[in-house]
PDB file of N, CA and C in Angstrom:
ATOM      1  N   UNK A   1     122.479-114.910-125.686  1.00  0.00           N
ATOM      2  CA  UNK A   1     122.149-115.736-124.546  1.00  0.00           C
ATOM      3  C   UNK A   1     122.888-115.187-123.317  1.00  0.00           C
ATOM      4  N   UNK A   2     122.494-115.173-122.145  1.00  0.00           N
ATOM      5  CA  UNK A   2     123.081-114.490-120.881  1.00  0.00           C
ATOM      6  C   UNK A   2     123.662-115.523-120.262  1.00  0.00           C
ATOM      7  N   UNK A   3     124.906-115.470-120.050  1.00  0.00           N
ATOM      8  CA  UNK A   3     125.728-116.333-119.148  1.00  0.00           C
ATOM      9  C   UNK A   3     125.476-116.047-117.537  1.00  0.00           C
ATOM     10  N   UNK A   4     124.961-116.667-117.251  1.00  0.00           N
ATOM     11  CA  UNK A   4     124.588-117.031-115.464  1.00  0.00           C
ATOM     12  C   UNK A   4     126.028-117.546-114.616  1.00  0.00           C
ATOM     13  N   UNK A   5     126.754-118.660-115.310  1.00  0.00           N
ATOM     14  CA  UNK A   5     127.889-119.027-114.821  1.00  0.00           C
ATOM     15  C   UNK A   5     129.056-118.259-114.468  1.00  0.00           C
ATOM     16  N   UNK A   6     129.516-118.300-113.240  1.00  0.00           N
ATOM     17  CA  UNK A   6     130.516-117.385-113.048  1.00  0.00           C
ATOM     18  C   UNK A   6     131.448-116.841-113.964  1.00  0.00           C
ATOM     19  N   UNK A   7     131.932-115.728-114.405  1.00  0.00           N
ATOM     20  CA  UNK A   7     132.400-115.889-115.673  1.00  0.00           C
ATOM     21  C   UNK A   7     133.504-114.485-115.365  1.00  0.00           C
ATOM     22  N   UNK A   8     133.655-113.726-114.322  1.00  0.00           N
ATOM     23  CA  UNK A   8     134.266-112.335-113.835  1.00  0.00           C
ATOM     24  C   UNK A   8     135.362-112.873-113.332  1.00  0.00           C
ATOM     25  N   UNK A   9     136.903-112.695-114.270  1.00  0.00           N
ATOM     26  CA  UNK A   9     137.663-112.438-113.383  1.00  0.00           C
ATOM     27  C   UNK A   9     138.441-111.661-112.366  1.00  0.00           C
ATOM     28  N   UNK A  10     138.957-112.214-111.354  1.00  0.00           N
ATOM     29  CA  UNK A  10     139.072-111.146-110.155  1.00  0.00           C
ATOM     30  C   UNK A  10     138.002-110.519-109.390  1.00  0.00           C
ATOM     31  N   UNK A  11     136.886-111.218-108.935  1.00  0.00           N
ATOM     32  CA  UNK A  11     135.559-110.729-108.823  1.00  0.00           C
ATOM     33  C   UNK A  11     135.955-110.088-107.455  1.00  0.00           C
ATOM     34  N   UNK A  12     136.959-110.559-106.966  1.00  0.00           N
ATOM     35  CA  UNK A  12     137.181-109.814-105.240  1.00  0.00           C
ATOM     36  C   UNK A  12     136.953-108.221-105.473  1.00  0.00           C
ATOM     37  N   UNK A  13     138.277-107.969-106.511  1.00  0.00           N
ATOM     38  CA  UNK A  13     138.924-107.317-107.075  1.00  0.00           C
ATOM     39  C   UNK A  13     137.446-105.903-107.722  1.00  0.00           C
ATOM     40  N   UNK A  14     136.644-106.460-108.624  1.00  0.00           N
ATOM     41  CA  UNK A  14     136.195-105.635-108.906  1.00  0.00           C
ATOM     42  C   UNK A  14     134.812-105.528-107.596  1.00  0.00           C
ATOM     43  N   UNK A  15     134.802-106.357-106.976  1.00  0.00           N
ATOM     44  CA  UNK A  15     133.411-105.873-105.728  1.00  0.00           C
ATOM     45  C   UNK A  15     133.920-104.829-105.130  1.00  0.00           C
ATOM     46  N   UNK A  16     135.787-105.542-104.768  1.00  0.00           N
ATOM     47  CA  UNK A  16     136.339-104.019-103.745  1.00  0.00           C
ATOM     48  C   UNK A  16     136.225-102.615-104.790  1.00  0.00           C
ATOM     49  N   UNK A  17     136.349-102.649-106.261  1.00  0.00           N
ATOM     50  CA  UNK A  17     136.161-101.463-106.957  1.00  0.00           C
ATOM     51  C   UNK A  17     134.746-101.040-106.943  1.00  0.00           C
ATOM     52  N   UNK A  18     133.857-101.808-107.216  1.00  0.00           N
ATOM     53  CA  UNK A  18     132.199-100.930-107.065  1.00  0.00           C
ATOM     54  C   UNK A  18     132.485-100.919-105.606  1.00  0.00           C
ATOM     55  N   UNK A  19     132.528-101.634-104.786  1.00  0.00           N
ATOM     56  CA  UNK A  19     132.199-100.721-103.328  1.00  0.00           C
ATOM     57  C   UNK A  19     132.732 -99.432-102.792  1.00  0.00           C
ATOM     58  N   UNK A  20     134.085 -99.043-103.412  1.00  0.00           N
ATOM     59  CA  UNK A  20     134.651 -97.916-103.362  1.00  0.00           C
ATOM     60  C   UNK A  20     133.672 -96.564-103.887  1.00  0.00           C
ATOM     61  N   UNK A  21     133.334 -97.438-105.301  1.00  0.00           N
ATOM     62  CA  UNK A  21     132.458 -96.043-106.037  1.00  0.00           C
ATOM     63  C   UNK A  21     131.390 -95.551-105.592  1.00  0.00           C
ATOM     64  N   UNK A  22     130.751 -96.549-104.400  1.00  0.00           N
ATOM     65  CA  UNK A  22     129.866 -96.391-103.831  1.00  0.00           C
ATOM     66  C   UNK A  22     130.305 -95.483-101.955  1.00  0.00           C
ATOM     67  N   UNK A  23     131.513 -95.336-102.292  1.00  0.00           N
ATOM     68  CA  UNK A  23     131.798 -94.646-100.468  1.00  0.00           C
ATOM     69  C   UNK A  23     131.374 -92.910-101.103  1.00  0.00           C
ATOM     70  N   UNK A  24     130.685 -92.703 -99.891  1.00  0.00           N
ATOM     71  CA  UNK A  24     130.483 -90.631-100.003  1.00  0.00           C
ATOM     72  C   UNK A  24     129.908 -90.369-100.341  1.00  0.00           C
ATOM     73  N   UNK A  25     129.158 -91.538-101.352  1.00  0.00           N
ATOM     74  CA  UNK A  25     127.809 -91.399-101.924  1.00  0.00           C
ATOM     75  C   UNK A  25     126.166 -91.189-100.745  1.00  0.00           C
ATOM     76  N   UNK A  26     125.681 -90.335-100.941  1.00  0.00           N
ATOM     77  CA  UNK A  26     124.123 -90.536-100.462  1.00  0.00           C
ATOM     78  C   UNK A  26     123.702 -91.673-101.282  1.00  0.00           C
ATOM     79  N   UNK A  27     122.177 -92.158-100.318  1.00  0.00           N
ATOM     80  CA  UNK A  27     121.612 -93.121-100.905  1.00  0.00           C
ATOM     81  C   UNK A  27     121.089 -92.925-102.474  1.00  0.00           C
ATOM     82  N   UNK A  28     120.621 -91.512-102.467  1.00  0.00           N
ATOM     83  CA  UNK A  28     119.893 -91.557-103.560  1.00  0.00           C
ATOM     84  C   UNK A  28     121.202 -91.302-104.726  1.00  0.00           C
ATOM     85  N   UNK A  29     122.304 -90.896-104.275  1.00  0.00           N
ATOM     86  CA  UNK A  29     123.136 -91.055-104.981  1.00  0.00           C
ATOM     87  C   UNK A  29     123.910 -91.991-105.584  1.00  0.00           C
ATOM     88  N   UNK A  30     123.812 -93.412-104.927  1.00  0.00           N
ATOM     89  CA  UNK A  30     124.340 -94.422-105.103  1.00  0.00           C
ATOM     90  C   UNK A  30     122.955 -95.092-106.062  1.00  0.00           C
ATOM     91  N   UNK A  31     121.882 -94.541-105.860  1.00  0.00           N
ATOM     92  CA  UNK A  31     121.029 -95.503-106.688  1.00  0.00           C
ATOM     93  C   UNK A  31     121.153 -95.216-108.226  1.00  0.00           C
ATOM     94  N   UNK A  32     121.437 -94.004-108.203  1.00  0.00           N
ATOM     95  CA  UNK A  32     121.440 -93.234-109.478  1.00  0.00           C
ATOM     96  C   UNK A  32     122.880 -93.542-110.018  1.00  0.00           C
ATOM     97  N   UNK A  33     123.990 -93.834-109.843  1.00  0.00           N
ATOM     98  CA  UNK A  33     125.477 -94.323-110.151  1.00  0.00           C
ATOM     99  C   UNK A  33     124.761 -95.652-110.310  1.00  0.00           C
ATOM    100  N   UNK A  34     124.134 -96.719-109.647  1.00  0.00           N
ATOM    101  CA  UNK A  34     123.432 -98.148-110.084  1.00  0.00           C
ATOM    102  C   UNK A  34     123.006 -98.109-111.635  1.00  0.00           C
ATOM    103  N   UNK A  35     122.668 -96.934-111.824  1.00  0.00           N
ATOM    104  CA  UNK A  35     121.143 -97.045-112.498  1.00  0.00           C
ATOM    105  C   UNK A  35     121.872 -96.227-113.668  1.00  0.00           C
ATOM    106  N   UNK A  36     122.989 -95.533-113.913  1.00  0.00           N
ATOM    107  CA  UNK A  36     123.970 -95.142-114.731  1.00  0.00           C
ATOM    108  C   UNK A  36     125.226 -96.501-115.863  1.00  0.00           C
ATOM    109  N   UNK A  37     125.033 -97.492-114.613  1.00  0.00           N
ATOM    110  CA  UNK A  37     125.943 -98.519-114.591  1.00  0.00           C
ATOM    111  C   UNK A  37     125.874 -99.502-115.425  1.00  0.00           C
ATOM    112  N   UNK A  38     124.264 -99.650-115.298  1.00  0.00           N
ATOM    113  CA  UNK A  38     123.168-100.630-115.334  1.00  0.00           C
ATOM    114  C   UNK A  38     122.933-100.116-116.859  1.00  0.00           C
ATOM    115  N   UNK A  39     122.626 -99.205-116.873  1.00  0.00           N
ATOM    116  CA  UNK A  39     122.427 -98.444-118.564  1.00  0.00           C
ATOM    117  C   UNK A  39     123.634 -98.745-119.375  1.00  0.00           C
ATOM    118  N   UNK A  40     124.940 -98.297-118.743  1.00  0.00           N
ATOM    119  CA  UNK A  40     126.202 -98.656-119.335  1.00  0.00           C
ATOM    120  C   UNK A  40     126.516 -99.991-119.916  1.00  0.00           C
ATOM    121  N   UNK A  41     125.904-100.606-119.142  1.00  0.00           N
ATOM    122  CA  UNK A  41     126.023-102.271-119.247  1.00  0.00           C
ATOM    123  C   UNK A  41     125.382-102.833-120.327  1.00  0.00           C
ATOM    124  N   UNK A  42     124.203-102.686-120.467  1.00  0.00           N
ATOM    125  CA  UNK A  42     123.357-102.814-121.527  1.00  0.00           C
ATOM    126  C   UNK A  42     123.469-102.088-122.513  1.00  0.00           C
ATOM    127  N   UNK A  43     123.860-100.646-122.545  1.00  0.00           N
ATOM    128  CA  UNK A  43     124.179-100.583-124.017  1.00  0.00           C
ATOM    129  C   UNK A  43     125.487-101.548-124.620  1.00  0.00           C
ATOM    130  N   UNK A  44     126.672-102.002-123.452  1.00  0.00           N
ATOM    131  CA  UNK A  44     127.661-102.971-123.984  1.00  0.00           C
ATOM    132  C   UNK A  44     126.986-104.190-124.251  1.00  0.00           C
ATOM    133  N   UNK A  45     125.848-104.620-123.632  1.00  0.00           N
ATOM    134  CA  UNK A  45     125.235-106.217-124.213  1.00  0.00           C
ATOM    135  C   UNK A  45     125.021-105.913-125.823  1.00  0.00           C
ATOM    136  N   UNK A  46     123.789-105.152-125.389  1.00  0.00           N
ATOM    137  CA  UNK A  46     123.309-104.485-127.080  1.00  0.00           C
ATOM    138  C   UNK A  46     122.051-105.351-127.496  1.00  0.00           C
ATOM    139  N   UNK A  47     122.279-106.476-127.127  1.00  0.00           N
ATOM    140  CA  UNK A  47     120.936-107.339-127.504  1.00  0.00           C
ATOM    141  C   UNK A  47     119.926-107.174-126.340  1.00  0.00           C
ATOM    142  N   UNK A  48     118.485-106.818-127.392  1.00  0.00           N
ATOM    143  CA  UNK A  48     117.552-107.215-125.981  1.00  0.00           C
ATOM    144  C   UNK A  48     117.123-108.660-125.580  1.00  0.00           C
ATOM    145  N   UNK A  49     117.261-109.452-126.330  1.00  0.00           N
ATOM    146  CA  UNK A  49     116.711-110.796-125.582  1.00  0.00           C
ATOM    147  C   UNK A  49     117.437-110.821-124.462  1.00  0.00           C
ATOM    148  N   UNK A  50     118.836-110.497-124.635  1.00  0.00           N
ATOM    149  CA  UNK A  50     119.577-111.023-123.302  1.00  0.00           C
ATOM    150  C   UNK A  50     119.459-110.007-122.618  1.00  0.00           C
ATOM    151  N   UNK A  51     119.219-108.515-122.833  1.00  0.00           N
ATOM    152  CA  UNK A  51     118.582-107.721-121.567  1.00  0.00           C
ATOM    153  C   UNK A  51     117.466-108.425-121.022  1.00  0.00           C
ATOM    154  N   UNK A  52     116.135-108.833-121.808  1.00  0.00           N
ATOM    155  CA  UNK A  52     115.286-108.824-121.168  1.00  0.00           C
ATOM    156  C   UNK A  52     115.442-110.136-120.106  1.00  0.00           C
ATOM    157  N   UNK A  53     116.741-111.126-120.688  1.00  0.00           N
ATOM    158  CA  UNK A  53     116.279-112.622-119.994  1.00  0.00           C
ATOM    159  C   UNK A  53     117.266-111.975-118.468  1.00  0.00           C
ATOM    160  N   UNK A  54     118.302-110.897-118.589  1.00  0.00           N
ATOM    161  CA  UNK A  54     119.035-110.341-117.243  1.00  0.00           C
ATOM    162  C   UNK A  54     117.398-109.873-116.386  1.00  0.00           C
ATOM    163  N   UNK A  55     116.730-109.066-117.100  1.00  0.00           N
ATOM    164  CA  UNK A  55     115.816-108.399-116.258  1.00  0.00           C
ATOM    165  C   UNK A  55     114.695-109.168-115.541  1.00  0.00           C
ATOM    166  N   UNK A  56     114.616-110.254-115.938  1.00  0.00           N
ATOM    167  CA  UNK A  56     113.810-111.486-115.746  1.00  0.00           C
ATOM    168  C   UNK A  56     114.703-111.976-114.749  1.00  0.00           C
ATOM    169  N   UNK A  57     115.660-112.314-114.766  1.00  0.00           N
ATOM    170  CA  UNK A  57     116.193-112.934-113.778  1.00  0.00           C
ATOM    171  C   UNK A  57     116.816-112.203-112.444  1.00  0.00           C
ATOM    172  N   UNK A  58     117.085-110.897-112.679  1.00  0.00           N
ATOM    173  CA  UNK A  58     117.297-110.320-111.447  1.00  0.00           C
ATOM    174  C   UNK A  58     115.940-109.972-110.458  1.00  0.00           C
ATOM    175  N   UNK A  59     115.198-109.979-111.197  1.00  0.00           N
ATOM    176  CA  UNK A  59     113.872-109.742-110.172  1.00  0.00           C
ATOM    177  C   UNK A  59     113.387-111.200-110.156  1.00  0.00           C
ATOM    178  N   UNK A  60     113.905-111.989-110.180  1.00  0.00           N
ATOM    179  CA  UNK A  60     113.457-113.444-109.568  1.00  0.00           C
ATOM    180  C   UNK A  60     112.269-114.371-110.572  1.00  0.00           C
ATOM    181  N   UNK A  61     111.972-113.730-111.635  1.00  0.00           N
ATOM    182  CA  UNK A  61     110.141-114.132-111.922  1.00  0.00           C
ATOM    183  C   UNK A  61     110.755-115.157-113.717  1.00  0.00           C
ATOM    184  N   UNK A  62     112.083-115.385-113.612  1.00  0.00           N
ATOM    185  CA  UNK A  62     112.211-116.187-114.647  1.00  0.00           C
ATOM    186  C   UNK A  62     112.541-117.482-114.542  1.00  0.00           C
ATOM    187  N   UNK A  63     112.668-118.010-113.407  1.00  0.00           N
ATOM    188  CA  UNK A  63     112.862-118.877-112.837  1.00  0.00           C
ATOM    189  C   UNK A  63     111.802-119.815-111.886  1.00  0.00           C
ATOM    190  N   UNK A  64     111.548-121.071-111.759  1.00  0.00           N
ATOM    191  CA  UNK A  64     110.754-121.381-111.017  1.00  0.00           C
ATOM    192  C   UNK A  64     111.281-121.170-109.320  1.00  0.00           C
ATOM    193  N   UNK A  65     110.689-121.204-108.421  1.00  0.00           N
ATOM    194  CA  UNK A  65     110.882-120.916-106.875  1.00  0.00           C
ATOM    195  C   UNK A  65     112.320-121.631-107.077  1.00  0.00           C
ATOM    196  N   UNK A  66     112.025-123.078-106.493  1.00  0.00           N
ATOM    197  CA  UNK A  66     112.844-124.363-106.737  1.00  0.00           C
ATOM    198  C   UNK A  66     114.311-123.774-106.893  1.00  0.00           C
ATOM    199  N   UNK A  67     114.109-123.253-108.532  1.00  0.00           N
ATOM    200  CA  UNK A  67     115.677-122.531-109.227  1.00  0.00           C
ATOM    201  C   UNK A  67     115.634-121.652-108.697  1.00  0.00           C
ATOM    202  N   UNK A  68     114.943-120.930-107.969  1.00  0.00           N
ATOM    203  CA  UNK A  68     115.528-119.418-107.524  1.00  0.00           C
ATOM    204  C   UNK A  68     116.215-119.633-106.574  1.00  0.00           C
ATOM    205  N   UNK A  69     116.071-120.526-105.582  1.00  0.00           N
ATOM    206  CA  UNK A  69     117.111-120.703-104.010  1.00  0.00           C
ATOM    207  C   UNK A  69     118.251-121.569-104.825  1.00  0.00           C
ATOM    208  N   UNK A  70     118.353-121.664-106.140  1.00  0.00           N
ATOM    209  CA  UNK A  70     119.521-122.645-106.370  1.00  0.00           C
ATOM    210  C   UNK A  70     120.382-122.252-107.262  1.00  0.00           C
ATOM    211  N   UNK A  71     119.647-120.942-107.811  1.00  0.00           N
ATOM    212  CA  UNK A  71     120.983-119.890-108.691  1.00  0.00           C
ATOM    213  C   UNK A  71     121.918-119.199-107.809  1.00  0.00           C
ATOM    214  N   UNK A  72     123.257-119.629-107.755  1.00  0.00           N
ATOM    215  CA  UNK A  72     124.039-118.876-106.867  1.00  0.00           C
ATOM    216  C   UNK A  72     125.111-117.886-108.138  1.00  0.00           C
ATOM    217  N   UNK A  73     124.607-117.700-108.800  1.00  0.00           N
ATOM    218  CA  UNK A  73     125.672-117.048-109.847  1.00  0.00           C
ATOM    219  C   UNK A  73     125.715-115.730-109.699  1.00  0.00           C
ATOM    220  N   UNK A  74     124.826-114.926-109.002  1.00  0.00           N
ATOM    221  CA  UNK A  74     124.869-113.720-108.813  1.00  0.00           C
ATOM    222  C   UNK A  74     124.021-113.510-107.234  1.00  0.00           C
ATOM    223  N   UNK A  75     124.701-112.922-106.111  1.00  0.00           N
ATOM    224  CA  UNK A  75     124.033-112.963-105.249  1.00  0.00           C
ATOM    225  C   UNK A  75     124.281-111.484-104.959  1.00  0.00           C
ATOM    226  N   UNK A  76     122.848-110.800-104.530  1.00  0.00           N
ATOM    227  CA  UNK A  76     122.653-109.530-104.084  1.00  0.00           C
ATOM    228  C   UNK A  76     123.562-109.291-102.748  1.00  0.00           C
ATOM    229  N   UNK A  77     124.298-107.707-102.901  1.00  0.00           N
ATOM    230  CA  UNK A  77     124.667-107.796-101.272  1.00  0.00           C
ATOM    231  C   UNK A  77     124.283-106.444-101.089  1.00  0.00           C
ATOM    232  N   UNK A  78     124.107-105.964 -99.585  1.00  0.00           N
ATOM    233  CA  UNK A  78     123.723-104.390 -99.665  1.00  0.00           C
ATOM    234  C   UNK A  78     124.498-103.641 -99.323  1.00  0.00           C
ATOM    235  N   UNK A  79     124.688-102.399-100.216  1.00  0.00           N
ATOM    236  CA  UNK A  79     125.701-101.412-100.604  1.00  0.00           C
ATOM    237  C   UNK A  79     126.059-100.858 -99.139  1.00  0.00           C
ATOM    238  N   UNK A  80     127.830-100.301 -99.216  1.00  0.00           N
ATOM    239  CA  UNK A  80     128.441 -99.930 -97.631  1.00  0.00           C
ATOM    240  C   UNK A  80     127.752 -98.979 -97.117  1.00  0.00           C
ATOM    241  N   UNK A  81     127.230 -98.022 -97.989  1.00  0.00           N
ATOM    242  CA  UNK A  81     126.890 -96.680 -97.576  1.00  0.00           C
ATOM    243  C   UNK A  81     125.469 -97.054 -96.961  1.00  0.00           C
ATOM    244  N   UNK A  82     124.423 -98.392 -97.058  1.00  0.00           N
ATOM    245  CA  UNK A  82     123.486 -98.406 -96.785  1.00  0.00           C
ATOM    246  C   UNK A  82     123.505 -99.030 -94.747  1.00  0.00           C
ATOM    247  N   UNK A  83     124.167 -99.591 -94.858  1.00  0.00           N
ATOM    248  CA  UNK A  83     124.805-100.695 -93.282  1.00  0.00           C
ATOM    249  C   UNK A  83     124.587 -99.058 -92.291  1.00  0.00           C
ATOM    250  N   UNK A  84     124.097 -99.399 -91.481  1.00  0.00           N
ATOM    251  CA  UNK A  84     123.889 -98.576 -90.562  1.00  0.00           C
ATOM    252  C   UNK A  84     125.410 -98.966 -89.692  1.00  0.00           C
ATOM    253  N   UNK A  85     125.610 -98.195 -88.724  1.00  0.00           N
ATOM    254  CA  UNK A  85     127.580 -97.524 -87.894  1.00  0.00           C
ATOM    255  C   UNK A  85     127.030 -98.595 -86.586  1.00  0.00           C
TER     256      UNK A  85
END
């Protein structure tokens, strides 16, 4: 089952660490470290139900509308290297 509820401790802590991993990076380079991460992650889940119910829920379509403006457990932010100077 996928825990939605805040559950990371030190979350400051590790945002300031992925945002670091993400400085110097090109875009397409930072997508591909995402997408390395993201693989990493899931082979540590190991189960697919709870991959598939993460993949469902990060693209919005597992949830009704309603719940989608009302899940605050994970909120997207956009990467440093992307912010225009």
């Amino acid at each position: 089952m996928l825990n939605t509820q805040p559950n990371l401790r030190a979350c400051d802590d590790f945002y300031e660490a992925l945002i670091a991993a993400h400085q110097g990076l090109s875009t397409p380079e930072s997508h591909a470290m995402n997408a390395r991460l993201v693989l990493l992650l899931a082979n540590h889940i190991g189960d697919h139900a709870t991959l598939q119910n993460a993949l469902q829920l990060a693209r919005g379509s597992a949830l009704p509308a309603a719940d989608r403006r009302a899940n605050h457990a994970i909120t997207p932010v956009v990467p440093t290297h992307a912010v225009a100077a």
